[in-house]
Protein backbone atom coordinates (compact mmCIF):
# COMPACT_ATOMS: atom_id res chain seq x y z
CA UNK A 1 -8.92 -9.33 19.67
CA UNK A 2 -6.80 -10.05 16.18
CA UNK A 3 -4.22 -11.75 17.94
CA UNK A 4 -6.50 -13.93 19.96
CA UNK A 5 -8.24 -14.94 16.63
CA UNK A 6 -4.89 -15.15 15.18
CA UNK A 7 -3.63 -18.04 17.68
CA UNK A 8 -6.98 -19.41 17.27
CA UNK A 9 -6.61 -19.83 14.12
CA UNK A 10 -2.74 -21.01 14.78
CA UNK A 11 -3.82 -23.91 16.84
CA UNK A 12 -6.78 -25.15 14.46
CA UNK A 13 -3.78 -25.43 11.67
CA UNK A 14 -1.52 -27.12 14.10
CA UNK A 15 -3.96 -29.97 15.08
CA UNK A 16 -4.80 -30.38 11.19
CA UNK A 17 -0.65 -30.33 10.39
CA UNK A 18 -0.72 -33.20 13.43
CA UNK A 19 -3.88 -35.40 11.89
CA UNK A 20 -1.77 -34.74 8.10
CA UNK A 21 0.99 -36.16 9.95
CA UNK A 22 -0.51 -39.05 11.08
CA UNK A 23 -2.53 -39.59 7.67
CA UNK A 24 -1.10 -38.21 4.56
CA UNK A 25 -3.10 -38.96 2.33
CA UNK A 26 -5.98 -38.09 3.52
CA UNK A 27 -8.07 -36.10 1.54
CA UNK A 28 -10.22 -34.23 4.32
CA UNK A 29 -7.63 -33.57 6.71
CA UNK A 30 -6.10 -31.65 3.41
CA UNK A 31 -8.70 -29.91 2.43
CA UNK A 32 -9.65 -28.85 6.15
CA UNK A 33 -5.46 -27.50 6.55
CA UNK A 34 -5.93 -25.77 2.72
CA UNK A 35 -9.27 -24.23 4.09
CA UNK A 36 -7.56 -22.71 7.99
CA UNK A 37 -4.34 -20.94 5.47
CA UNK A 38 -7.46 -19.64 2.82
CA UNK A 39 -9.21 -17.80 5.89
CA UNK A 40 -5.58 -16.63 6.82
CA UNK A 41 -4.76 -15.37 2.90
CA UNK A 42 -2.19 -17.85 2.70
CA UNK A 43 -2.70 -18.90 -0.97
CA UNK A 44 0.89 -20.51 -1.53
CA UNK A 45 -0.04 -23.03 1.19
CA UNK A 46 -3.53 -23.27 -0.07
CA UNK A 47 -2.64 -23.81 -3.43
CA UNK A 48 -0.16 -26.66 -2.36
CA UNK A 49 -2.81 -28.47 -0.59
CA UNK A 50 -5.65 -27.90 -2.66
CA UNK A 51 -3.37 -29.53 -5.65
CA UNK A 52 -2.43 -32.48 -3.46
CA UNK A 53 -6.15 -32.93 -2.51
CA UNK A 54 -7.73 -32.88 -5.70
CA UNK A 55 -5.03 -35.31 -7.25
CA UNK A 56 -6.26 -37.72 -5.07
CA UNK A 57 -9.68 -37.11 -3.90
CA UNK A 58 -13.36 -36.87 -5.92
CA UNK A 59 -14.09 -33.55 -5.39
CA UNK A 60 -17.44 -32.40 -6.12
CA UNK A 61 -16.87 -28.89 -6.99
CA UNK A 62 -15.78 -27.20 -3.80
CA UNK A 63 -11.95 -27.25 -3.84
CA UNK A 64 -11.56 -25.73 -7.35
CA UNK A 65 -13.36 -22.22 -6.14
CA UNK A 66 -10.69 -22.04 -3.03
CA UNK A 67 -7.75 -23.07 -5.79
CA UNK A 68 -8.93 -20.58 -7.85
CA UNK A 69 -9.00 -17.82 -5.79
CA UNK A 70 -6.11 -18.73 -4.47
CA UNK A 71 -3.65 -18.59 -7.77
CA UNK A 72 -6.13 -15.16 -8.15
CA UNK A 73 -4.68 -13.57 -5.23
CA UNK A 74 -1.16 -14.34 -5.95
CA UNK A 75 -1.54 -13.09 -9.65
CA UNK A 76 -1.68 -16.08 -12.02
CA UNK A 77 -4.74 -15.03 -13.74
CA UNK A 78 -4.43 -17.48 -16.34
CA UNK A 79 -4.30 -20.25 -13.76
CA UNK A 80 -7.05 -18.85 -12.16
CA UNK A 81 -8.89 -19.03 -15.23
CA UNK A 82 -8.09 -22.87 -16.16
CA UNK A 83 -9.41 -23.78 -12.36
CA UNK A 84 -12.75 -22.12 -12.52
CA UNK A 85 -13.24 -24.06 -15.86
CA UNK A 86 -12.33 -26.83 -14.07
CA UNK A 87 -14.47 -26.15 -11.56
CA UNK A 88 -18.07 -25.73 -13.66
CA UNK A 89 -17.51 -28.64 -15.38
CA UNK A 90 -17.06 -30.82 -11.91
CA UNK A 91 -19.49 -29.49 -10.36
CA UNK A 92 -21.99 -29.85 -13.02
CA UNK A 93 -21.30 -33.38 -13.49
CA UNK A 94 -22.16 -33.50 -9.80
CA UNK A 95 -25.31 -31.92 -10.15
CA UNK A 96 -24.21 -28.36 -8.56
CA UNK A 97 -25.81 -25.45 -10.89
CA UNK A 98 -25.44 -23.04 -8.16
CA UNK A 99 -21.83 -23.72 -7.94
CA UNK A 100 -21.23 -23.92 -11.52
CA UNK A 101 -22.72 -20.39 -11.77
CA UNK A 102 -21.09 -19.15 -8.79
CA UNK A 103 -18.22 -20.18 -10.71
CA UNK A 104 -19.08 -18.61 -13.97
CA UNK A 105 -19.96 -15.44 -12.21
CA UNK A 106 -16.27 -15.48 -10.96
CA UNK A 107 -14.72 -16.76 -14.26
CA UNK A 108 -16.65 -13.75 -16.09
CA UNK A 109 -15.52 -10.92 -13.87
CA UNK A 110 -11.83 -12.11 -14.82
CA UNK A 111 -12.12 -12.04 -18.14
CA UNK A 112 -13.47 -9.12 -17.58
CA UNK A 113 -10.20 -7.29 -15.60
């Protein structure tokens, strides 16, 4: 069953790659591809597209939880850190409280570690 889910999953980042290809700079293909690698633990690739995406798109919150827990899981802490920050203060200028504490909830049990 893994390695069905595991070409599944393949293929879904292959089609985004191909729509990337066609349209670089666009911001939803991007944060679709950074989403497939997060549900695959792949937080180099995640963190490479998640940078790219919010440099150019108006994110409302969203992206800087995957970032996040993405420079998390490969050990920059600090990083980590500065993106949750980020993160509350984007999403409550978009009117996301839940978010914003999701986000302090995460932030706290760092500083915590």
């Amino acid at each position: 069953m893994g390695k069905i889910i595991n070409k599944f999953m393949q293929n879904r980042i292959e089609i985004f790659k191909q729509m990337l290809e066609a349209e670089p700079d666009n911001a939803m293909v991007m944060f679709g591809l950074a989403k497939e690698y997060e549900k695959l633990g792949q937080a180099e690739e995640v963190i490479a597209l998640l940078e790219k995406y919010l440099a150019t798109a108006d994110d409302e919150g969203n992206a800087y939880g995957a970032l996040a827990k993405a420079y998390d899981k490969q050990g920059n802490r600090e990083k980590a850190i500065q993106i949750y920050q980020k993160g509350i203060e984007v999403s409550l200028a978009h009117g996301h409280p839940t978010m914003a504490g999701d986000y302090k909830f995460a932030l706290d049990m760092l500083n915590d570690e």
